[in-house]
C-alpha atoms as a PDB file:
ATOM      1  CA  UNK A   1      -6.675   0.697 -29.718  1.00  0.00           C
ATOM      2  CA  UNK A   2      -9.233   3.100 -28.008  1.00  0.00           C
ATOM      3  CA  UNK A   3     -11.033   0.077 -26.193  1.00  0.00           C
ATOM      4  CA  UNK A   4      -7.558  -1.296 -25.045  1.00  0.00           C
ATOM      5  CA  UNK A   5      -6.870   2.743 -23.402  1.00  0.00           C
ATOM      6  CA  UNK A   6     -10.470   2.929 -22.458  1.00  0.00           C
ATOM      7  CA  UNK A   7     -10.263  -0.601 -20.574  1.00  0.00           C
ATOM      8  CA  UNK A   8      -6.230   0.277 -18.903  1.00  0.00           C
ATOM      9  CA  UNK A   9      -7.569   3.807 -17.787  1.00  0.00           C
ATOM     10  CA  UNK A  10     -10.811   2.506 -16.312  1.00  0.00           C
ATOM     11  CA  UNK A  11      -8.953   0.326 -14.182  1.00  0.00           C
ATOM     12  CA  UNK A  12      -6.041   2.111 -13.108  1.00  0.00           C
ATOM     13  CA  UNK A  13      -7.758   3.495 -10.300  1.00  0.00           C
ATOM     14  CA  UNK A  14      -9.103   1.025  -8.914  1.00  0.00           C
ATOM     15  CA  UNK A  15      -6.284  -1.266  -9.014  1.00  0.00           C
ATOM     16  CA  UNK A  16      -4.037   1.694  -7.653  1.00  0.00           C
ATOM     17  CA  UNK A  17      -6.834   2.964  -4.779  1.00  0.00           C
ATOM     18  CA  UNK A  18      -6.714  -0.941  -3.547  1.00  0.00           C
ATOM     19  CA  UNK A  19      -2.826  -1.568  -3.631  1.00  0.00           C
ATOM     20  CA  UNK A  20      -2.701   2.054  -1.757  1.00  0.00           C
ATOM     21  CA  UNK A  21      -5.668   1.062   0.892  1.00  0.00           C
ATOM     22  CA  UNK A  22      -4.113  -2.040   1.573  1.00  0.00           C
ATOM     23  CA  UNK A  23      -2.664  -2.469   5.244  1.00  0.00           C
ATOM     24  CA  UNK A  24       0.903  -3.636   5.571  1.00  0.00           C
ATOM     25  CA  UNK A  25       1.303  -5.993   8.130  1.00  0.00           C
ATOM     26  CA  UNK A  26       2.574  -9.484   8.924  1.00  0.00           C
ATOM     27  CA  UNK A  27       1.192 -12.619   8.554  1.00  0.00           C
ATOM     28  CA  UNK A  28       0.052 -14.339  12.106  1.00  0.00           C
ATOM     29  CA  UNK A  29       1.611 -17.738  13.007  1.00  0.00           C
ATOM     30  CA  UNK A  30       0.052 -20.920  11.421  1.00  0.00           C
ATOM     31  CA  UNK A  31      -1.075 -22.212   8.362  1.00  0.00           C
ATOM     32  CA  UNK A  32      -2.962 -18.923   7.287  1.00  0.00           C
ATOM     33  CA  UNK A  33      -2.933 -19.769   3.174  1.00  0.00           C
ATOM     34  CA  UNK A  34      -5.690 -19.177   1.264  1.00  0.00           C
ATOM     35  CA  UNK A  35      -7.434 -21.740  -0.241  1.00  0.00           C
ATOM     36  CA  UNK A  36      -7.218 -21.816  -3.876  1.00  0.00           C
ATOM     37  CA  UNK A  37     -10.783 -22.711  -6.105  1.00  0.00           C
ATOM     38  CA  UNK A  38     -11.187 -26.092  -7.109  1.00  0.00           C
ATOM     39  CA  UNK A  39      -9.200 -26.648 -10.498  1.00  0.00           C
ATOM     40  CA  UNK A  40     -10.784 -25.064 -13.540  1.00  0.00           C
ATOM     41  CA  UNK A  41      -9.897 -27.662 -16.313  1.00  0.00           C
ATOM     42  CA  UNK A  42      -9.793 -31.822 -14.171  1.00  0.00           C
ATOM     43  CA  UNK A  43      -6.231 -32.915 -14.385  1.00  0.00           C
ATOM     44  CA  UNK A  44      -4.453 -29.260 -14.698  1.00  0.00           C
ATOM     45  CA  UNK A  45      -3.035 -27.175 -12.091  1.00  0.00           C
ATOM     46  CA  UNK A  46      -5.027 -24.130 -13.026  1.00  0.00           C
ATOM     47  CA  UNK A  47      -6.986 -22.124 -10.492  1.00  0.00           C
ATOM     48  CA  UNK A  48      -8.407 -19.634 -12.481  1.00  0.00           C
ATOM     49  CA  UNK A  49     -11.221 -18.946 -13.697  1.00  0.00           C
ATOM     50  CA  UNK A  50     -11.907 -15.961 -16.819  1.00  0.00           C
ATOM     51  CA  UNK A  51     -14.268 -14.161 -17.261  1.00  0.00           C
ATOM     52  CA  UNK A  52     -15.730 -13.045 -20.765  1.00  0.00           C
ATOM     53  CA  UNK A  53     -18.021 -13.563 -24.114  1.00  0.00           C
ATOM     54  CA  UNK A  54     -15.087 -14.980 -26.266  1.00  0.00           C
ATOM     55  CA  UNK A  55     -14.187 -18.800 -26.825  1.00  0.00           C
ATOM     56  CA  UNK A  56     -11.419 -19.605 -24.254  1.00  0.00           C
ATOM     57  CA  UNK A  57     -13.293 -17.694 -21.416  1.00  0.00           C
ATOM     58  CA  UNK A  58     -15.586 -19.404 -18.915  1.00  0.00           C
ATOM     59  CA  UNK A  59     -18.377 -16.911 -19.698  1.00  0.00           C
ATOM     60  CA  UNK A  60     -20.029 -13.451 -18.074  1.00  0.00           C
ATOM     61  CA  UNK A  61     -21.268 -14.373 -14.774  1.00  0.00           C
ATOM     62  CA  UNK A  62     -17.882 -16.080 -12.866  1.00  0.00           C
ATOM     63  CA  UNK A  63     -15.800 -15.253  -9.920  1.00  0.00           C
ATOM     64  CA  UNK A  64     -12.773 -13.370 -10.762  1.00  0.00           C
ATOM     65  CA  UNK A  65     -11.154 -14.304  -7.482  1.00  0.00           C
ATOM     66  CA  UNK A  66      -8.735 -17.399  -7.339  1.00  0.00           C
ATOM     67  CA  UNK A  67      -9.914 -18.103  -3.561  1.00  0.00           C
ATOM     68  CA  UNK A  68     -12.120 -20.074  -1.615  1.00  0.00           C
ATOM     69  CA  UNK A  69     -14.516 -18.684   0.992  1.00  0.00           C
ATOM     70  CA  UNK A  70     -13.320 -15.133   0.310  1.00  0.00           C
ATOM     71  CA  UNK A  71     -15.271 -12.198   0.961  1.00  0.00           C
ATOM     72  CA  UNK A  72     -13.981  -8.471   0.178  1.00  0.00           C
ATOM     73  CA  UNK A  73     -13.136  -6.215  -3.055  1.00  0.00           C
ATOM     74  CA  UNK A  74     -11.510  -7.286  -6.049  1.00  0.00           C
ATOM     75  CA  UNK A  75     -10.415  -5.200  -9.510  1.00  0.00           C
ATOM     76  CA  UNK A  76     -10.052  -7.035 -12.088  1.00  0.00           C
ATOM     77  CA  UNK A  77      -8.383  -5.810 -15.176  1.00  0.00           C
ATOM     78  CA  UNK A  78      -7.525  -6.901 -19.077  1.00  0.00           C
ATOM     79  CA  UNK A  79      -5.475  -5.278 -21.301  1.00  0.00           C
ATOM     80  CA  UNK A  80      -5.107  -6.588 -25.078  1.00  0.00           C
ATOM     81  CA  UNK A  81      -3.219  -5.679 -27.882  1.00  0.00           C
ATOM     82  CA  UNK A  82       0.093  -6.550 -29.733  1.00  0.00           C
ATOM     83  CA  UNK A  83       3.912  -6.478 -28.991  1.00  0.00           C
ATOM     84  CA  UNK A  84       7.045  -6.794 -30.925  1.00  0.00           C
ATOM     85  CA  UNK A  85      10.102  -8.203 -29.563  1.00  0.00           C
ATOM     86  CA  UNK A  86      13.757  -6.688 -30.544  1.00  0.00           C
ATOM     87  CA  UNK A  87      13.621  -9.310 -33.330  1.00  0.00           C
ATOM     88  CA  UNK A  88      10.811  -7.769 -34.909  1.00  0.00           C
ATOM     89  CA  UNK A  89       8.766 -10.543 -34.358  1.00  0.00           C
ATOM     90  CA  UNK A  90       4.778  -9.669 -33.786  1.00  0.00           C
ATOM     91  CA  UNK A  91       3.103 -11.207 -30.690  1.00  0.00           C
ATOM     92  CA  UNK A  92      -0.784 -11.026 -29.266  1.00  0.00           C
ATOM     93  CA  UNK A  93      -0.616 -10.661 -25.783  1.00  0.00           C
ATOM     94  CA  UNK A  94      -3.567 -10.519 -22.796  1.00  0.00           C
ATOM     95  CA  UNK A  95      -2.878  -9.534 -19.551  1.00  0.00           C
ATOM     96  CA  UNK A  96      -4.909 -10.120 -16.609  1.00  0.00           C
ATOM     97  CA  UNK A  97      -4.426  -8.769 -13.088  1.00  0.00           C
ATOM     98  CA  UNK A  98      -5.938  -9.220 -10.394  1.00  0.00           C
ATOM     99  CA  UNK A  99      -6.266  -7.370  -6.867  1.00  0.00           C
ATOM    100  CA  UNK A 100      -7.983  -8.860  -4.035  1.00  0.00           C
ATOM    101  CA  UNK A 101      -8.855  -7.392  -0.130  1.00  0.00           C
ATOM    102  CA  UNK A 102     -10.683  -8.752   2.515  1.00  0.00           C
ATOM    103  CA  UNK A 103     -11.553 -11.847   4.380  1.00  0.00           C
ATOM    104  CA  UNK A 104     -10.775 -15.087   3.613  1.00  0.00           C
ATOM    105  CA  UNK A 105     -10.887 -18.915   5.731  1.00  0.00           C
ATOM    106  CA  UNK A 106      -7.675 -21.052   5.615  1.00  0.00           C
ATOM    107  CA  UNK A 107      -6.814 -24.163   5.405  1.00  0.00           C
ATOM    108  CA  UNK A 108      -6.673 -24.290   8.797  1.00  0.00           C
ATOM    109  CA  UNK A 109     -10.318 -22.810   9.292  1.00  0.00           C
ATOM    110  CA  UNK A 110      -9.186 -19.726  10.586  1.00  0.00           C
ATOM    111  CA  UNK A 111     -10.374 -16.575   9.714  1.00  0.00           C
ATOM    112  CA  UNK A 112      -7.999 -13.573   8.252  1.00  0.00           C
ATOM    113  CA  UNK A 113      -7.611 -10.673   6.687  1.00  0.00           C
ATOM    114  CA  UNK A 114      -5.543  -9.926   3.280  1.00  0.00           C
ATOM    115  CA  UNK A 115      -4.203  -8.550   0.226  1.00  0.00           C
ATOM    116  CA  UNK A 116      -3.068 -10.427  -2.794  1.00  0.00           C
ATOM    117  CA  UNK A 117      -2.297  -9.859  -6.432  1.00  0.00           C
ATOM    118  CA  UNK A 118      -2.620 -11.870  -9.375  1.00  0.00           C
ATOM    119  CA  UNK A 119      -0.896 -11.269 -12.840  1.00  0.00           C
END
C-alpha cells in the first residue's frame, strides 16, 4: 500500500506540471502523425514498450515513449494494487500513463511540436 501512495504521489506532479505546460493549439495541415515504435512482440499490434525488473516487462533501461524520432519530456507513471467490482469480485489491476512533450518527425518527415497522453 505505502509503495503504491509513494509511487501515485511522486508522479502527480509531474504528470499535472506537463498537462498544465502544455500549449493548446491546432494541428497544421498534412499528415503530421507521429510515428509509432516498431511493434514490441512480431505479429501484434502493440507499440509499447514497459519498463521494469518483473517478468512481463522489457527490463530497466527502455524508452517509455511510444514514438519514433521523438525528442522532449515524458512522465511516466504506474500505479498497482487491487479493485473490487459491485459484484464483489477481486481484481489486480496496473495502470500505466504516459505524458509526452516535445518534438517529434512525421510520417511525412516534417518536423512538429506536441503533446500526447497514453493510458
Amino acid at each position: 500500500m505505502r509503495a503504491r501512495r509513494l509511487i501515485s504521489t511522486l508522479a502527480a506532479p509531474f504528470v499535472s506540471f506537463a498537462l498544465l505546460a502544455a500549449p493548446a493549439s491546432a494541428a497544421p495541415k498534412g499528415d503530421t502523425e507521429p510515428v509509432p515504435i516498431p511493434a514490441t512482440f512480431p505479429g501484434t499490434p502493440f507499440h509499447v514498450l514497459a519498463p521494469g525488473p518483473t517478468p512481463g516487462f522489457m527490463g530497466e533501461n527502455v524508452e517509455p515513449n511510444v514514438i519514433t524520432n521523438y525528442r522532449g519530456f515524458t512522465a511516466y507513471s504506474v500505479a498497482a494494487g487491487s479493485a473490487t467490482d459491485g459484484d464483489g469480485n477481486p481484481y489486480d489491476m496496473v495502470i500505466d500513463m504516459r505524458v509526452f512533450q516535445g518534438e517529434y518527425v512525421s510520417s511525412d518527415g516534417s518536423h512538429h511540436r506536441g503533446t500526447f497522453g497514453f493510458i
